[in-house]
C-alpha atoms as a PDB file:
ATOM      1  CA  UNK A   1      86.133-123.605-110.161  1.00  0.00           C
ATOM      2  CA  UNK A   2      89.449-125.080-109.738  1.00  0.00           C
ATOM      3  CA  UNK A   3      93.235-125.129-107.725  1.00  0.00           C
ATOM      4  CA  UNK A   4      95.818-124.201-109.867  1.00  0.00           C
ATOM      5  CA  UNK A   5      99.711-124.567-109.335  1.00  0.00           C
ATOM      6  CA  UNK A   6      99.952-120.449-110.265  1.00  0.00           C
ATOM      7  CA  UNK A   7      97.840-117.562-110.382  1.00  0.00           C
ATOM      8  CA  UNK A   8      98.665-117.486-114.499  1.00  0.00           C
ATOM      9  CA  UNK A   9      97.050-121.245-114.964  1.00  0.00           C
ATOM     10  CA  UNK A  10      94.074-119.937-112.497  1.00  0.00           C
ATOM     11  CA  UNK A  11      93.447-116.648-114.718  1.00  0.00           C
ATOM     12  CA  UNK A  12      93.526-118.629-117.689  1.00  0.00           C
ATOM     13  CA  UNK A  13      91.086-120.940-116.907  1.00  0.00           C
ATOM     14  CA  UNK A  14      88.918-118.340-116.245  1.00  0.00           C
ATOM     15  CA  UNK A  15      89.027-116.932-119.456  1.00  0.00           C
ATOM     16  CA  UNK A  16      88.559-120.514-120.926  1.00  0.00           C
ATOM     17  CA  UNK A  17      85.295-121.062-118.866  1.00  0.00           C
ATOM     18  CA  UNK A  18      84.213-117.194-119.578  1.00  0.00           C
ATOM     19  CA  UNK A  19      84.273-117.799-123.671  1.00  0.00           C
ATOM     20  CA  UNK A  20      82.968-121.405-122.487  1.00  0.00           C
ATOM     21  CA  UNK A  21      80.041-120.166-120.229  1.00  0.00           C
ATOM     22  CA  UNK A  22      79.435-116.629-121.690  1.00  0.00           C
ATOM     23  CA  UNK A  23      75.435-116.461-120.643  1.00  0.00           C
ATOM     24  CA  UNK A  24      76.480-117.811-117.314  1.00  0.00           C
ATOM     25  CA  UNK A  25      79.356-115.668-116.319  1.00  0.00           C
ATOM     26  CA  UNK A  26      78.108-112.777-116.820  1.00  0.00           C
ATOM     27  CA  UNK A  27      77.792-110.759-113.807  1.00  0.00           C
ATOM     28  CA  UNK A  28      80.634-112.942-111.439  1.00  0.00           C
ATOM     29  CA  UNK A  29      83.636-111.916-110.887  1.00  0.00           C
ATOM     30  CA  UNK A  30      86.786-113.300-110.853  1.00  0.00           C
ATOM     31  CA  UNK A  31      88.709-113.979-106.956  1.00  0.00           C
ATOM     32  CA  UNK A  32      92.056-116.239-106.958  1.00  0.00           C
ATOM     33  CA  UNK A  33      92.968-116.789-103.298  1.00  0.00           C
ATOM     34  CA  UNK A  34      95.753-118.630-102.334  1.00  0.00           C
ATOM     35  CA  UNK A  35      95.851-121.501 -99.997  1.00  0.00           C
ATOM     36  CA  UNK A  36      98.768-123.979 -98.614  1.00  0.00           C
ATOM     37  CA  UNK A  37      97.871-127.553 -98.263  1.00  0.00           C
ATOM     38  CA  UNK A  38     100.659-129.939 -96.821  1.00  0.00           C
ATOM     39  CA  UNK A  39     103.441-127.133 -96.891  1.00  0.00           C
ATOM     40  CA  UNK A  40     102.814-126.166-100.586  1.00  0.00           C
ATOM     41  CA  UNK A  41     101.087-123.209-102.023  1.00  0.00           C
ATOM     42  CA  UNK A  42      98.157-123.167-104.784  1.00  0.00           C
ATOM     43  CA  UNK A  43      95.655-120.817-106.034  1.00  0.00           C
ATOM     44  CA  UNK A  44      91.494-121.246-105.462  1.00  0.00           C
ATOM     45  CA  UNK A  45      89.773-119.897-108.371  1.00  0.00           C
ATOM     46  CA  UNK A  46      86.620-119.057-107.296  1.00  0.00           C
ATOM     47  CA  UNK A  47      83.300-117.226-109.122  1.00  0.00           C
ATOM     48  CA  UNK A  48      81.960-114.104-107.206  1.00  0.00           C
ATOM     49  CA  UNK A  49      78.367-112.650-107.325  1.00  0.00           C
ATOM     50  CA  UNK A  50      75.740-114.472-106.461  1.00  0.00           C
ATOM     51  CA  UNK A  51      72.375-113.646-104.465  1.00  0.00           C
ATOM     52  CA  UNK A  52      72.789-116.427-102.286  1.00  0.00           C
ATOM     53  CA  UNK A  53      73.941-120.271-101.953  1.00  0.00           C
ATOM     54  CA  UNK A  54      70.766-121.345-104.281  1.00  0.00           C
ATOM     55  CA  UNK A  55      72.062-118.857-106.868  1.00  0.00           C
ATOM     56  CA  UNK A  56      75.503-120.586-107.110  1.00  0.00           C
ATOM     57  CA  UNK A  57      74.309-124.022-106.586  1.00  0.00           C
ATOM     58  CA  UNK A  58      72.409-123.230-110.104  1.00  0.00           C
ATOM     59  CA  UNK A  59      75.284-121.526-111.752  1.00  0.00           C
ATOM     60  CA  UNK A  60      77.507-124.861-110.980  1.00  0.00           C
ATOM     61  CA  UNK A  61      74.820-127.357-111.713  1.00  0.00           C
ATOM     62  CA  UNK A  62      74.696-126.001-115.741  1.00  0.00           C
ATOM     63  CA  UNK A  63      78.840-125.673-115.739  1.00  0.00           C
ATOM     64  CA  UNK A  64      78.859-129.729-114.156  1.00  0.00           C
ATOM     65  CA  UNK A  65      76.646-130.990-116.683  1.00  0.00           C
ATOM     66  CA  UNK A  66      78.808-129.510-119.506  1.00  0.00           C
ATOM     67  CA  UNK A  67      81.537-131.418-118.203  1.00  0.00           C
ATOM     68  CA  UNK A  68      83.092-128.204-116.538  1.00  0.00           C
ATOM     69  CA  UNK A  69      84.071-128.400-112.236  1.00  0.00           C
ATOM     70  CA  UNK A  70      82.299-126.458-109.630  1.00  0.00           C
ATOM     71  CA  UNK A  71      81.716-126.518-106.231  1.00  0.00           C
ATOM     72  CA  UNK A  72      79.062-124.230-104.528  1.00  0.00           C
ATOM     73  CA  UNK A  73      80.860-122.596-101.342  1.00  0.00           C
ATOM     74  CA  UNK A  74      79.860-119.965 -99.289  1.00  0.00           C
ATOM     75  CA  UNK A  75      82.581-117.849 -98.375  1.00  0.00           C
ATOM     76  CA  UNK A  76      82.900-117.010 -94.467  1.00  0.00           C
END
């Protein structure tokens, strides 16, 4: 759902998208993972709680085409 410069900007974007997306959050979780790309930290949020890749290609296709990121992954 996004990379954020702190876990603060990351959490708060998920409330924005959770008032935004109500029907479509419901049932995900929240994960924040942090990651280093070329010697600097930032913070993945990312949606949890999904059957299976299908299920979260569908939840991202109806946040894209209200103008919202997303990126189906499947976490190994």
């Amino acid at each position: 759902l996004g990379a954020f410069d702190s876990v603060d900007l990351a959490g708060g974007e998920w409330v924005d998208l959770a008032d935004r997306f109500a029907e479509f959050m419901e049932g995900r979780e929240r994960l924040i993972q942090v990651a280093t790309s070329g010697g600097r930290d930032f913070f993945r949020l990312r949606a949890t709680g999904f059957a299976d890749l299908d299920d979260a290609r569908r939840f991202c296709s109806a946040l894209v085409a209200e103008d919202a990121p997303c990126i189906p992954v499947v976490v190994r």
